[in-house]
Protein backbone atom coordinates (compact mmCIF):
# COMPACT_ATOMS: atom_id res chain seq x y z
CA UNK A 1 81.46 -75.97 36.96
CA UNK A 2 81.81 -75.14 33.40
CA UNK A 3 81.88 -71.21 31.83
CA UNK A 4 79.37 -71.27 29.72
CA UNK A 5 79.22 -67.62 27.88
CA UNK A 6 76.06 -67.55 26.11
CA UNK A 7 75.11 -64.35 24.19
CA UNK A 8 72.06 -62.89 25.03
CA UNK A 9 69.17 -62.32 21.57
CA UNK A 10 68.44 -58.52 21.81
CA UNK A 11 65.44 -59.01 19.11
CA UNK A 12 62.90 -60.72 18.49
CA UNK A 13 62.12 -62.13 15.15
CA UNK A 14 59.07 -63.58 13.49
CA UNK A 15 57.75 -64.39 9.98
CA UNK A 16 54.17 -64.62 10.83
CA UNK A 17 52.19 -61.34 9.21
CA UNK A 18 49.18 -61.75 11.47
CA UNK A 19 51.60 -61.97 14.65
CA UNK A 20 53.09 -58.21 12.62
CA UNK A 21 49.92 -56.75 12.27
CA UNK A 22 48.81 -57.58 16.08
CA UNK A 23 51.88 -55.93 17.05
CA UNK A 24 51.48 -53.01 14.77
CA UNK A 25 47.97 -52.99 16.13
CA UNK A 26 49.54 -52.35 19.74
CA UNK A 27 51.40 -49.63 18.43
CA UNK A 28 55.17 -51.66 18.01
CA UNK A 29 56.84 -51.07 15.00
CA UNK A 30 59.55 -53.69 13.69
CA UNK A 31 63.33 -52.63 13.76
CA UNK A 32 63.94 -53.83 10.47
CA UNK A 33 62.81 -56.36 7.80
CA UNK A 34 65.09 -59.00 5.83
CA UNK A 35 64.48 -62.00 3.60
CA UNK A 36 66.42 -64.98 4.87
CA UNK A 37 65.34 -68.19 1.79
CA UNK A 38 62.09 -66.63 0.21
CA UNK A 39 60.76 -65.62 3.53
CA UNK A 40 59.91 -62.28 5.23
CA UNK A 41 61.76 -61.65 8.76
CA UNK A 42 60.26 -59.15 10.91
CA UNK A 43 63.17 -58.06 13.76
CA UNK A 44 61.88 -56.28 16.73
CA UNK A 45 64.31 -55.19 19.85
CA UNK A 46 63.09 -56.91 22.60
CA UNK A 47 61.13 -54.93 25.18
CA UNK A 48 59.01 -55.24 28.38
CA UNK A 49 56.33 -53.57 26.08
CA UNK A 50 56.74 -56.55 23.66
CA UNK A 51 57.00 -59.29 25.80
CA UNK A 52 53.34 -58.44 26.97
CA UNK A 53 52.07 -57.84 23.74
CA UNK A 54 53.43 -61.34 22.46
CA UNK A 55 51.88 -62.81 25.74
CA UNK A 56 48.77 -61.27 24.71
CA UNK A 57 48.55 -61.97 20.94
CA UNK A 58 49.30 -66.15 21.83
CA UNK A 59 46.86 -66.53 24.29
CA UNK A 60 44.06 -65.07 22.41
CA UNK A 61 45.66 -67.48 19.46
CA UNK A 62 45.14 -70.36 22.05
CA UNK A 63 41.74 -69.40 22.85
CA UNK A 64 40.60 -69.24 19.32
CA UNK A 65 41.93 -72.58 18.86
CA UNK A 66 40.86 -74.28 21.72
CA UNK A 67 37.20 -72.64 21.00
């Protein structure tokens, strides 16, 4: 079998302000912010914390959509 040596993604990034605000909302502040082509980057180290809160925030997304 083959060695594969990935690297592990210690953040999370997104460029979506509503996603930043929801987060924000749940008390998780950014690590840092960076313009990569004309758009914003919000970086956030990757947490238990965050992982729930992102859970949270898309499935009330989904709901909304699917009504």
């Amino acid at each position: 079998m083959k060695n594969i040596n990935k690297k592990f993604d210690n953040e999370y990034q997104t460029d979506l302000p509503l996603e930043v605000a929801y987060l924000k909302e749940c008390g998780i502040r950014y690590s840092f912010v960076k313009v990569v082509d004309n758009v914003t980057v919000w970086k956030y180290k990757k947490t238990e914390e965050l992982g729930l809160a992102l859970a949270q925030f898309w499935k009330r997304k989904q709901k909304n959509i699917n009504g």
